[in-house]
C-alpha atoms as a PDB file:
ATOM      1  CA  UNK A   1       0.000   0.000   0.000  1.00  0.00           C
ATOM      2  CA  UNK A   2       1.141   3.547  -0.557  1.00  0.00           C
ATOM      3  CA  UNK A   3       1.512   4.418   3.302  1.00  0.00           C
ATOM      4  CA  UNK A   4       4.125   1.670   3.823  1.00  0.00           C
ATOM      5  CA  UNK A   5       7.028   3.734   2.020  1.00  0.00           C
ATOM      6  CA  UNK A   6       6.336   6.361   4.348  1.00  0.00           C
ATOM      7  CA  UNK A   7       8.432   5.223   7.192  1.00  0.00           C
ATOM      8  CA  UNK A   8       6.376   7.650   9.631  1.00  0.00           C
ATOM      9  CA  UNK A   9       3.534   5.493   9.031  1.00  0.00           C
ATOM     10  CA  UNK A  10       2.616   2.195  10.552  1.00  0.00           C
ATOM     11  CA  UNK A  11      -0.186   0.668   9.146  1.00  0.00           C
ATOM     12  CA  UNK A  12      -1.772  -1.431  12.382  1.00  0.00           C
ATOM     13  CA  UNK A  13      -4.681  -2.978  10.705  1.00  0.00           C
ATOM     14  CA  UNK A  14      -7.268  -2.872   7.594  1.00  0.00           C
ATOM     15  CA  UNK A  15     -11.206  -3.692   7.933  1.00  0.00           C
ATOM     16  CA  UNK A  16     -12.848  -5.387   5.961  1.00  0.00           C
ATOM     17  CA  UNK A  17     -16.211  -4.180   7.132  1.00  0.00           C
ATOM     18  CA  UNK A  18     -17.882  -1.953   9.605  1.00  0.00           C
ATOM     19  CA  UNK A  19     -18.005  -4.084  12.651  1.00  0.00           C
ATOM     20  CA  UNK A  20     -14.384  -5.384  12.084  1.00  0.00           C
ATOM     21  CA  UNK A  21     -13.508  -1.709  11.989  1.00  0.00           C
ATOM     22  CA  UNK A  22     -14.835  -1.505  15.162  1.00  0.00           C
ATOM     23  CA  UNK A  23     -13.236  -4.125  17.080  1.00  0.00           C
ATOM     24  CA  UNK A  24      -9.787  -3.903  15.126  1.00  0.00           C
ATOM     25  CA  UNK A  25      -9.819   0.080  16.531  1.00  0.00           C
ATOM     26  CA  UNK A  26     -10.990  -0.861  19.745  1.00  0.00           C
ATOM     27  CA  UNK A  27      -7.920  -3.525  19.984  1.00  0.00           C
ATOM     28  CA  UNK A  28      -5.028  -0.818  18.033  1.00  0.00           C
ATOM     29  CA  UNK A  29      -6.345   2.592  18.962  1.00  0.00           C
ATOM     30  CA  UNK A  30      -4.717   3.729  15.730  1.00  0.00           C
ATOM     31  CA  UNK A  31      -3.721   7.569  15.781  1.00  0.00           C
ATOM     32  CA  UNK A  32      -5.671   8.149  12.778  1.00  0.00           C
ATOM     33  CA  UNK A  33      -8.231   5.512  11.509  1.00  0.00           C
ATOM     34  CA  UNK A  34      -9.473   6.264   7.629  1.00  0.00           C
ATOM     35  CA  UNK A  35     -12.881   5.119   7.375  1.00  0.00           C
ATOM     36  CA  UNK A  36     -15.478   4.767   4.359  1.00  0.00           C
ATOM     37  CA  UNK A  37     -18.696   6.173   3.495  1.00  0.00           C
ATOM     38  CA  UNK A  38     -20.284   2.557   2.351  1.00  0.00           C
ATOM     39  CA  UNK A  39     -18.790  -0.071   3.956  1.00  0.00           C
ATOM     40  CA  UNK A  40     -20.490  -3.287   4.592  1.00  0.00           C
ATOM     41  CA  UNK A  41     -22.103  -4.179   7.534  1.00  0.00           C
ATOM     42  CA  UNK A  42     -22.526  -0.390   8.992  1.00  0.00           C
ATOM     43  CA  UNK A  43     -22.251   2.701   6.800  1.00  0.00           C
ATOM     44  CA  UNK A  44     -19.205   4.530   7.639  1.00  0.00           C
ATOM     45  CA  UNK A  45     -20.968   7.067   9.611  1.00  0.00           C
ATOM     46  CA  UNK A  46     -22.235   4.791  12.316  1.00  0.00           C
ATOM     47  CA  UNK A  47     -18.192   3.498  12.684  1.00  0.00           C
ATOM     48  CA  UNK A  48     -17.493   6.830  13.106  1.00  0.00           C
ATOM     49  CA  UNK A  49     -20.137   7.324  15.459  1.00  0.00           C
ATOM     50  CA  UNK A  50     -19.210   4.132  17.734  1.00  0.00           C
ATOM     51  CA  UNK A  51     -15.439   5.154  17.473  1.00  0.00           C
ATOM     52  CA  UNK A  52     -16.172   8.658  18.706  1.00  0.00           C
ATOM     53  CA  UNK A  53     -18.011   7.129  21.700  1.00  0.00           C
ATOM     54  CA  UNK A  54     -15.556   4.729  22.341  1.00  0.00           C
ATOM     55  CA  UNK A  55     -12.852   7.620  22.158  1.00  0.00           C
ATOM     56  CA  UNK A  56     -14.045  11.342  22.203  1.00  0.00           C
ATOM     57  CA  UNK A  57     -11.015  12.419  20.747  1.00  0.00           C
ATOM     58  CA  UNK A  58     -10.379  10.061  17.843  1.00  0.00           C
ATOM     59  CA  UNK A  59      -8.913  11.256  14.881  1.00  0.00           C
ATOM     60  CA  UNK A  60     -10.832   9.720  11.741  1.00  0.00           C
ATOM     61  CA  UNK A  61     -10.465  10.801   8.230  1.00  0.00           C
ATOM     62  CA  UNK A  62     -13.104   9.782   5.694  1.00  0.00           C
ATOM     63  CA  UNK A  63     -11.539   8.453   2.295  1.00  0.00           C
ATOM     64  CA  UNK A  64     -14.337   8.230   0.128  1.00  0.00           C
ATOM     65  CA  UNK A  65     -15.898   8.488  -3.047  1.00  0.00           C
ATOM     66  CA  UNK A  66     -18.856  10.442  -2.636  1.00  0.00           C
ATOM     67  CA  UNK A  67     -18.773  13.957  -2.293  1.00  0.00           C
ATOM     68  CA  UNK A  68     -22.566  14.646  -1.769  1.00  0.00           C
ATOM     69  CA  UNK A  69     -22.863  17.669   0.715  1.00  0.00           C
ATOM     70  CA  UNK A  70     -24.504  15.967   3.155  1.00  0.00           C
ATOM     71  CA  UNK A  71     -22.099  13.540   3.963  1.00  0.00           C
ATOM     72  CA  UNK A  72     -19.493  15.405   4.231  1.00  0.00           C
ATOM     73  CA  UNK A  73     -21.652  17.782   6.667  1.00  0.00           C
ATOM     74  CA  UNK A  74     -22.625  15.051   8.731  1.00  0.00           C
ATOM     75  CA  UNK A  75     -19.133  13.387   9.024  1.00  0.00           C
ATOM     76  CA  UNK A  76     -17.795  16.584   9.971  1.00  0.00           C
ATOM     77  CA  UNK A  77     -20.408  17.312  12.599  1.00  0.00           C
ATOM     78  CA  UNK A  78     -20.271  13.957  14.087  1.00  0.00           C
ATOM     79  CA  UNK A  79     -16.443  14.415  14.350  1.00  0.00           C
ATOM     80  CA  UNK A  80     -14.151  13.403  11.524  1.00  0.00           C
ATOM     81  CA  UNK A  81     -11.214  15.073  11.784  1.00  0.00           C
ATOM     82  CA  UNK A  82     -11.908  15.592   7.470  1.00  0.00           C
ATOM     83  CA  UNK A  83     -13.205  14.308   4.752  1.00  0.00           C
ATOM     84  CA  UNK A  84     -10.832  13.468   1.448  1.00  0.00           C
ATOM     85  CA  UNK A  85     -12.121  11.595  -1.649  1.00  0.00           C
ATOM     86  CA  UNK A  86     -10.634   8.712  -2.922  1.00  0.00           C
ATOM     87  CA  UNK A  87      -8.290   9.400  -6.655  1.00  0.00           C
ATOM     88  CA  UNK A  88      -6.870  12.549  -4.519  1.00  0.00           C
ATOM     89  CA  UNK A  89      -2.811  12.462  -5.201  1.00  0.00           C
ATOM     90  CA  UNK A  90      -0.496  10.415  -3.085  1.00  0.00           C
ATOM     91  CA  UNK A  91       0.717  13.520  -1.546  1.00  0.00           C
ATOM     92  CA  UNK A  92      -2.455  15.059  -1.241  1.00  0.00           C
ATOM     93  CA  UNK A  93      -3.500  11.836   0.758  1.00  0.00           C
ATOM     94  CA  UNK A  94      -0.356  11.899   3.042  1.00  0.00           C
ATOM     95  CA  UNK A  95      -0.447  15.444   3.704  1.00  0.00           C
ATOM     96  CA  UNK A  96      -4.121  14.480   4.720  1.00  0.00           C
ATOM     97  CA  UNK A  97      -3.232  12.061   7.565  1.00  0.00           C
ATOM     98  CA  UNK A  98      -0.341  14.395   8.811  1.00  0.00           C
ATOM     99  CA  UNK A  99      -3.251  17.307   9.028  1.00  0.00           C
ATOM    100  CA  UNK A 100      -5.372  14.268  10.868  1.00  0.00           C
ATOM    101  CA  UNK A 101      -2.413  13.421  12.912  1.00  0.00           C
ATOM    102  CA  UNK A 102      -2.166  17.295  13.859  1.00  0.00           C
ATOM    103  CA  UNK A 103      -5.533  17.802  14.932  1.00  0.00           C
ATOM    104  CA  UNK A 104      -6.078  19.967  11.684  1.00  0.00           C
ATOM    105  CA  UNK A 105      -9.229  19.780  10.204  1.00  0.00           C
ATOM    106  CA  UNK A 106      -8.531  18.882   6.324  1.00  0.00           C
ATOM    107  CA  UNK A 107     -10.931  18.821   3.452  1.00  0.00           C
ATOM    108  CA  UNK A 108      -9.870  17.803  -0.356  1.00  0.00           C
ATOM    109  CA  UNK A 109     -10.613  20.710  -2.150  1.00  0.00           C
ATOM    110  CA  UNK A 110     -13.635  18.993  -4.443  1.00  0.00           C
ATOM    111  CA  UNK A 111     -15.044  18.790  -0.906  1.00  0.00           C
ATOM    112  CA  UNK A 112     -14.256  22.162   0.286  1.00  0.00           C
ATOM    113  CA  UNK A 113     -16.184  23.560  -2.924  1.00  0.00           C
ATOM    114  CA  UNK A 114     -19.440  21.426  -1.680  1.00  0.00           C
ATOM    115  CA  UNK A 115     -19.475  22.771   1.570  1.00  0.00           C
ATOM    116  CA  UNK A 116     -19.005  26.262   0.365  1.00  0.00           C
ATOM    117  CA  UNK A 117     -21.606  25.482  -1.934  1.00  0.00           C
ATOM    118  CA  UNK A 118     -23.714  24.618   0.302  1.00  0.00           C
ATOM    119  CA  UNK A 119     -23.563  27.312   3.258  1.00  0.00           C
ATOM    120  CA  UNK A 120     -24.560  29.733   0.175  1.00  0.00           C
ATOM    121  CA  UNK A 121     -27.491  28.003  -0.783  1.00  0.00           C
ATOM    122  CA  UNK A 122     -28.610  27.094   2.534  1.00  0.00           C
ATOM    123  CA  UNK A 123     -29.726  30.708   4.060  1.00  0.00           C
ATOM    124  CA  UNK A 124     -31.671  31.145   1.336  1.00  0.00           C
ATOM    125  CA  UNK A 125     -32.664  27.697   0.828  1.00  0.00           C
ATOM    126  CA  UNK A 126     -36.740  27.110   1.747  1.00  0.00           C
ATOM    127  CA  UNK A 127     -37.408  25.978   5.015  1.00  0.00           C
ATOM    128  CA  UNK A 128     -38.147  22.337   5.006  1.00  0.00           C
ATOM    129  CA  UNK A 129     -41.729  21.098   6.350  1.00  0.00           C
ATOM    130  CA  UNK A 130     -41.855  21.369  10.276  1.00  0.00           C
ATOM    131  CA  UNK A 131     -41.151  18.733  11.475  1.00  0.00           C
ATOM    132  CA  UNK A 132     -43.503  17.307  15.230  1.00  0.00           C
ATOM    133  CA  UNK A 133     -41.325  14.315  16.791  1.00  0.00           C
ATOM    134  CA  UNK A 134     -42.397  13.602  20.475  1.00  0.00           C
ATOM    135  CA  UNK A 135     -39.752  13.167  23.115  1.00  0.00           C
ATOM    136  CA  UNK A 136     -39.302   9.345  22.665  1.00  0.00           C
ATOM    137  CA  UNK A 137     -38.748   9.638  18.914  1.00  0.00           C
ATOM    138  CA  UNK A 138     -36.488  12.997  19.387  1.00  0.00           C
ATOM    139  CA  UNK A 139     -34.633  10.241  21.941  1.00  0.00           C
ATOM    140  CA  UNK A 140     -34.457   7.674  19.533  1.00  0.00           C
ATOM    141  CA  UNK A 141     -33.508   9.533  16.313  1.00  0.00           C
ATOM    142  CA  UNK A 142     -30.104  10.999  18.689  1.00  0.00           C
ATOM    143  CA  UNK A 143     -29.237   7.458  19.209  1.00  0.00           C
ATOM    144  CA  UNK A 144     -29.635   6.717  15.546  1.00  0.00           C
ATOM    145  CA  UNK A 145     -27.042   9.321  14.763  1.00  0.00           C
ATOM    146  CA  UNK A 146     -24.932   8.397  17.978  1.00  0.00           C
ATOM    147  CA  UNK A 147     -24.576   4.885  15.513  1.00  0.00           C
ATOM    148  CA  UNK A 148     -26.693   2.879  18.030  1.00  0.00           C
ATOM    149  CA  UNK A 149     -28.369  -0.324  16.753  1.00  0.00           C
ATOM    150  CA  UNK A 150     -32.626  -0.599  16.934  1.00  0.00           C
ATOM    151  CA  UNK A 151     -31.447  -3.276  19.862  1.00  0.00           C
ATOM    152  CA  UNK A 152     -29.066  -1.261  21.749  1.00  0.00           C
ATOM    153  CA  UNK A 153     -31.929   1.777  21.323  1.00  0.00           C
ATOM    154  CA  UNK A 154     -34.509   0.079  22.799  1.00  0.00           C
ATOM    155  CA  UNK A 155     -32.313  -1.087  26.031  1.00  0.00           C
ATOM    156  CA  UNK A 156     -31.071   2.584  26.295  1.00  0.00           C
ATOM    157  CA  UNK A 157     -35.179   3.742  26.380  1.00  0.00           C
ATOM    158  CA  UNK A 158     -36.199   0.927  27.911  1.00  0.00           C
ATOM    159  CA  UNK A 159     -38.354  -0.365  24.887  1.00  0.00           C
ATOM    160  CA  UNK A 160     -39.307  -3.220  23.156  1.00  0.00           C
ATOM    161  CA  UNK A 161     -37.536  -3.781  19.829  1.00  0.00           C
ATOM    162  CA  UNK A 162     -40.916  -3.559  18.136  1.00  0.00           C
ATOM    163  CA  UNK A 163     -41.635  -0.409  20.068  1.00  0.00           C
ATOM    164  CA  UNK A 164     -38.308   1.188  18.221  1.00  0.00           C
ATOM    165  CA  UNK A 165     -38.913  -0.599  14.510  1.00  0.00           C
ATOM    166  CA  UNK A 166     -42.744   1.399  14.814  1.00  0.00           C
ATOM    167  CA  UNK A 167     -41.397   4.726  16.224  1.00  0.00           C
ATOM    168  CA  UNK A 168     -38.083   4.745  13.432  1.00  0.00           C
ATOM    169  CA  UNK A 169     -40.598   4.076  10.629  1.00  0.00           C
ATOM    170  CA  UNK A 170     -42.553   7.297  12.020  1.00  0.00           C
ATOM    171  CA  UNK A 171     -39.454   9.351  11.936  1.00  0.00           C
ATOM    172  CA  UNK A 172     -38.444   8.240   8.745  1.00  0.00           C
ATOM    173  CA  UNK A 173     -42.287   8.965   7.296  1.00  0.00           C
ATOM    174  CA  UNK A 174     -41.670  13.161   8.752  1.00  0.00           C
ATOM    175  CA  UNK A 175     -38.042  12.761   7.506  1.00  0.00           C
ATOM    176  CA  UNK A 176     -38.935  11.655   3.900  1.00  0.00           C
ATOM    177  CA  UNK A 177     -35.606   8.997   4.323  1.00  0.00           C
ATOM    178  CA  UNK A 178     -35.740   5.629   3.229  1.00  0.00           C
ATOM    179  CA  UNK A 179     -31.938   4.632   5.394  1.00  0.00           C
ATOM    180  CA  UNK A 180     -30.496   4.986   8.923  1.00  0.00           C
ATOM    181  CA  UNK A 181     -28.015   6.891   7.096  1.00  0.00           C
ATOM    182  CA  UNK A 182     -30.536   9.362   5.540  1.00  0.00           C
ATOM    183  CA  UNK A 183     -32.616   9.914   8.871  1.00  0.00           C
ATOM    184  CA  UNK A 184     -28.823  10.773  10.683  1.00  0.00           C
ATOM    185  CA  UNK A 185     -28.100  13.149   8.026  1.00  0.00           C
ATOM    186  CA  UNK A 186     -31.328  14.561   7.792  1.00  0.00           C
ATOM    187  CA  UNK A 187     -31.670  15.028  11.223  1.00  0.00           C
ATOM    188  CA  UNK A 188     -28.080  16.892  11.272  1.00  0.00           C
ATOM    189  CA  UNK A 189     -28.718  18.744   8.642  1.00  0.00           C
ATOM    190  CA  UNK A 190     -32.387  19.994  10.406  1.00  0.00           C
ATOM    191  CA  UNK A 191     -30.944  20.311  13.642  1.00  0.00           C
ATOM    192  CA  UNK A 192     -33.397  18.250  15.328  1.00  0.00           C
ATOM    193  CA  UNK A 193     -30.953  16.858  17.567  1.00  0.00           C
END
């Protein structure tokens, strides 16, 4: 891989899905992890939401292909330390994880002209439809983006499974989402938790 001839580097493991992300970063506490958008198992938003929890002050980078807006927003907000997309140049990427490494936030510039982009348009966007979620469902839709699982949800609130499955499909009905993913972004994005 391109980081091993960088002697500064030291590559402590690779994931091959969400969950192994999780456990391999809970057994290396790597100084910078690089996560996906998609991976399999559990987008790469919930990882970064279960690594931040596990770690407050965990330094991820998201290496992605997909530059939509909202991702980027919601990474950012939920505490990636940036957000570079994949086919940047080797340099590009290195300087990246040094930035990481630093505590410097660090944005490939594609990126950096979405979010720009997007802080025009949004003041004078139209206010989305107002939203009504009651207390439980406000509850539950924070846990959602915190990257906790229907299960672990309804332990937390001390509610059935069913109970959760009902109240999520609610939320994502007032959301207009079809994804976990969607509803955490949305729900970023709206400020509704």
């Amino acid at each position: 891989s391109l980081l091993s001839n960088y002697a500064e580097f030291n590559i402590v493991a690779e994931a091959d899905n969400g969950r192994q992300a999780i456990t391999l970063f809970r057994q290396h506490t790597p100084d910078v992890t690089l996560l996906d958008i998609r991976m399999p198992n559990e987008s790469g938003l919930d990882v970064l939401n279960q690594i931040r929890s596990l770690q407050a002050d965990a330094k991820v980078l998201m290496l992605t292909s997909f530059d939509d807006s909202e991702y980027v927003l919601t990474a950012l907000r939920a505490g990636a330390q940036g957000y570079v997309l994949k086919g940047i140049s080797d340099d590009m990427l290195v300087h990246a994880i040094r930035a990481a490494c630093r505590g410097e936030k660090v944005l490939s510039p594609q990126v950096t002209e979405q979010v720009v982009q997007w802080a025009i348009t949004e003041d004078t966007a139209v206010s989305p439809p107002h939203i009504t979620l009651d207390e439980d469902e406000r509850q539950i839709l924070r846990l959602l983006v915190e990257g906790a699982s229907n299960q672990e949800i309804a332990e937390k609130l001390f509610m059935s499974p069913t109970t959760v499955k009902r109240k999520l499909r609610t939320i994502f009905e007032q959301l207009n989402v079809q994804t976990r993913t969607q509803a955490a972004a949305e729900a970023v994005r709206q400020r509704l938790v």
